[in-house]
Protein backbone atom coordinates (compact mmCIF):
# COMPACT_ATOMS: atom_id res chain seq x y z
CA UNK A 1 0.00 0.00 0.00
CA UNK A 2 1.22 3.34 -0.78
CA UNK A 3 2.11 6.27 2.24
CA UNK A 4 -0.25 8.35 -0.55
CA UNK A 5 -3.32 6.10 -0.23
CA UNK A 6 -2.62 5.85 3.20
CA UNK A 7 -2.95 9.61 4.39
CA UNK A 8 -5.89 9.47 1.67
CA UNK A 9 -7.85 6.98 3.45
CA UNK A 10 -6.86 8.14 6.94
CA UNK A 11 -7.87 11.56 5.92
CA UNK A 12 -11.34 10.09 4.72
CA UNK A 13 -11.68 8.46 8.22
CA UNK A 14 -11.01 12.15 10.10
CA UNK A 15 -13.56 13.42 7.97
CA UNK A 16 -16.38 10.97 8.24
CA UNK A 17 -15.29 10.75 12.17
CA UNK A 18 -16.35 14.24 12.71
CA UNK A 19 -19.15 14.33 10.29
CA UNK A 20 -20.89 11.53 13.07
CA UNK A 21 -18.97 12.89 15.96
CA UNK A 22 -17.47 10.15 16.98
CA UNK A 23 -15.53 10.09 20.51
CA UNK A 24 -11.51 10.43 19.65
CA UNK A 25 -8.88 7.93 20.84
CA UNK A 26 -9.75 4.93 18.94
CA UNK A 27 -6.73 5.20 16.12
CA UNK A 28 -4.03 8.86 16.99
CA UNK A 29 -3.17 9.07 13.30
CA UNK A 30 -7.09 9.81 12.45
CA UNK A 31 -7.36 11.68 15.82
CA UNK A 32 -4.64 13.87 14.08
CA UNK A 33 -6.38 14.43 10.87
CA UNK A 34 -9.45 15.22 12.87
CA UNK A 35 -7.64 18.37 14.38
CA UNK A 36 -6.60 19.26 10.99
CA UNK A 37 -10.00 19.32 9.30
CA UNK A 38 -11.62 21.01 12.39
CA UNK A 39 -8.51 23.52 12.29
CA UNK A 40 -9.60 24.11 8.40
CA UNK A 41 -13.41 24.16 9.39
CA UNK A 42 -12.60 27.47 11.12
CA UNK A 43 -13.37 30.68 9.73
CA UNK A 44 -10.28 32.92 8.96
CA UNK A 45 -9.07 35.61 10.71
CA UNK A 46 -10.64 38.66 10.00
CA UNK A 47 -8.22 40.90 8.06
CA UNK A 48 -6.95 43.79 9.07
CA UNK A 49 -8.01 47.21 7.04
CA UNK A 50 -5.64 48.34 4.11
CA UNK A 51 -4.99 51.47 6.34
CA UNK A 52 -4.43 49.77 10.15
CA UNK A 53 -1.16 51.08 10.10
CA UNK A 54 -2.13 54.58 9.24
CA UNK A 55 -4.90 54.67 11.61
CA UNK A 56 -2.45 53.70 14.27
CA UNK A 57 0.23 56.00 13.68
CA UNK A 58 -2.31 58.83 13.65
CA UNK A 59 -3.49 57.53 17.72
CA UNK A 60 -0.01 57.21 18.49
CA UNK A 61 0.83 61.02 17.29
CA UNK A 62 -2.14 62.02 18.95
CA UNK A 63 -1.33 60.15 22.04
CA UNK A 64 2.09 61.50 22.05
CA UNK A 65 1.71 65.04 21.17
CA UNK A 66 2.16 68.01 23.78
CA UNK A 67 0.67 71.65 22.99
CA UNK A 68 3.42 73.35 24.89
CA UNK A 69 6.57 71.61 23.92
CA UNK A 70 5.63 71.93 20.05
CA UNK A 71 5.03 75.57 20.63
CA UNK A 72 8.62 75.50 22.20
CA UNK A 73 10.36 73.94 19.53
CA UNK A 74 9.12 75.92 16.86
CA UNK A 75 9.90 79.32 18.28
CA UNK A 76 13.40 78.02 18.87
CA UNK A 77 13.87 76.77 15.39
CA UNK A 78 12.47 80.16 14.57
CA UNK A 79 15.00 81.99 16.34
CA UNK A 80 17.95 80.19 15.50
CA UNK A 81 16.70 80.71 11.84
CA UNK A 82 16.38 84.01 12.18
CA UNK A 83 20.07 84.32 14.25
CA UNK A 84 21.46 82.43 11.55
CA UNK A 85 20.31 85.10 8.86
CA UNK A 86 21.47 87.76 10.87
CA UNK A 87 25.36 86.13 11.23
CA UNK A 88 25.12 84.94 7.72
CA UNK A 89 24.06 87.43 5.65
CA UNK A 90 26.69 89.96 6.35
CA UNK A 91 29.44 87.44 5.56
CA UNK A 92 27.73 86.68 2.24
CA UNK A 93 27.10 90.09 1.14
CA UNK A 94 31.08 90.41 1.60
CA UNK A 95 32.10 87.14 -0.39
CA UNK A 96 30.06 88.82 -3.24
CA UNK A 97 31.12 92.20 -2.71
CA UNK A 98 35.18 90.11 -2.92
CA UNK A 99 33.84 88.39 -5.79
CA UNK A 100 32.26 90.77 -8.19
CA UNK A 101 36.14 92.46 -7.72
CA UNK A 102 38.04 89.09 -9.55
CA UNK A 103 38.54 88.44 -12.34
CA UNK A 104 38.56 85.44 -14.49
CA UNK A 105 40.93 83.56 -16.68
CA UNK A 106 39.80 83.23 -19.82
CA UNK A 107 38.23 79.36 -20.82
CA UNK A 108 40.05 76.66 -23.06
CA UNK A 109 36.77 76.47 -24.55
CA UNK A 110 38.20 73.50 -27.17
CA UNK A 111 38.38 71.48 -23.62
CA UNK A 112 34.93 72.66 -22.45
CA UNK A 113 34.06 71.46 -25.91
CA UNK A 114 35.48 68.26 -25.74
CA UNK A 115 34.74 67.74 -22.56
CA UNK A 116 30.87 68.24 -23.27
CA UNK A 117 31.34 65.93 -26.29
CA UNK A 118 33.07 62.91 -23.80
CA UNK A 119 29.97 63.31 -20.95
CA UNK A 120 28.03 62.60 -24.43
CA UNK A 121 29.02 59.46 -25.36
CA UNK A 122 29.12 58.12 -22.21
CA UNK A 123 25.72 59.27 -21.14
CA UNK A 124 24.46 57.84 -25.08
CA UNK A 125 26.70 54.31 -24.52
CA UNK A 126 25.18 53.82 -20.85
CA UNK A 127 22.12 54.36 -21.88
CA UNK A 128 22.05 51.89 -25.01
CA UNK A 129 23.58 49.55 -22.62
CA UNK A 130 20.73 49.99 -19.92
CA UNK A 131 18.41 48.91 -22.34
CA UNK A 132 20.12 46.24 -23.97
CA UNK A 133 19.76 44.73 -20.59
CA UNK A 134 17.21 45.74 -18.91
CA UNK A 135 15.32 42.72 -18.60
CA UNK A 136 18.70 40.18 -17.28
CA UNK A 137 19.20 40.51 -13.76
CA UNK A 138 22.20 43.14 -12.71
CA UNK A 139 22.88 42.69 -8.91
């Protein structure tokens, strides 16, 4: 006899053992088919809503959040925006003022040139590549 028709008949005896309700203990291996079917008898879970997690997070913020201390944390970002203007500003307008002054040297443009044309061709041959294989798998 095969292990197959085996589990196929013991799985017939679970099945009509529960259908009459018959007491358990008379053979274990049915008695553990039995659990099995009643286990897939049982409704499922009821699933959780597409935005649980969302719904959660939003209790938790709520939960968590306090009036005063937000309050307190924006008007100290605030004023250490505000400081930072005041400290930075000046030392910009100087680096421009320094820089409007200079002078620059005058561009190779044939390297700018060829330098343009180079980013090209890579850019163009990556790109052919990229789709050449963009179906294989690339770790």
């Amino acid at each position: 006899m095969n292990s197959n028709d085996h589990d196929m008949r013991r799985q017939a005896e679970a099945e009509r053992a529960e259908r009459e309700g018959l007491a358990p203990g008379l053979d274990p291996d049915v008695d553990r088919y039995r659990l099995i079917v009643r286990a897939l008898r049982q409704p499922l879970e009821p699933q959780l809503p597409a935005d649980f997690a969302v719904r959660v997070a939003q209790v938790a913020m709520r939960r968590n959040s306090n009036r005063f201390e937000d309050v307190l944390v924006s008007l100290l970002l605030a004023g250490m925006g505000i400081v930072a203007l005041l400290v930075v500003v000046p030392a910009l307008a100087k680096a421009v003022q320094t820089m409007a002054s200079m002078t620059l040297p005058p561009l190779p443009w044939h390297m700018v040139v060829m330098a343009a044309i180079c980013i090209g061709i890579v850019w163009a041959s990556d790109s052919a590549w990229m789709r050449a294989h963009r179906d294989s798998r690339w770790p």
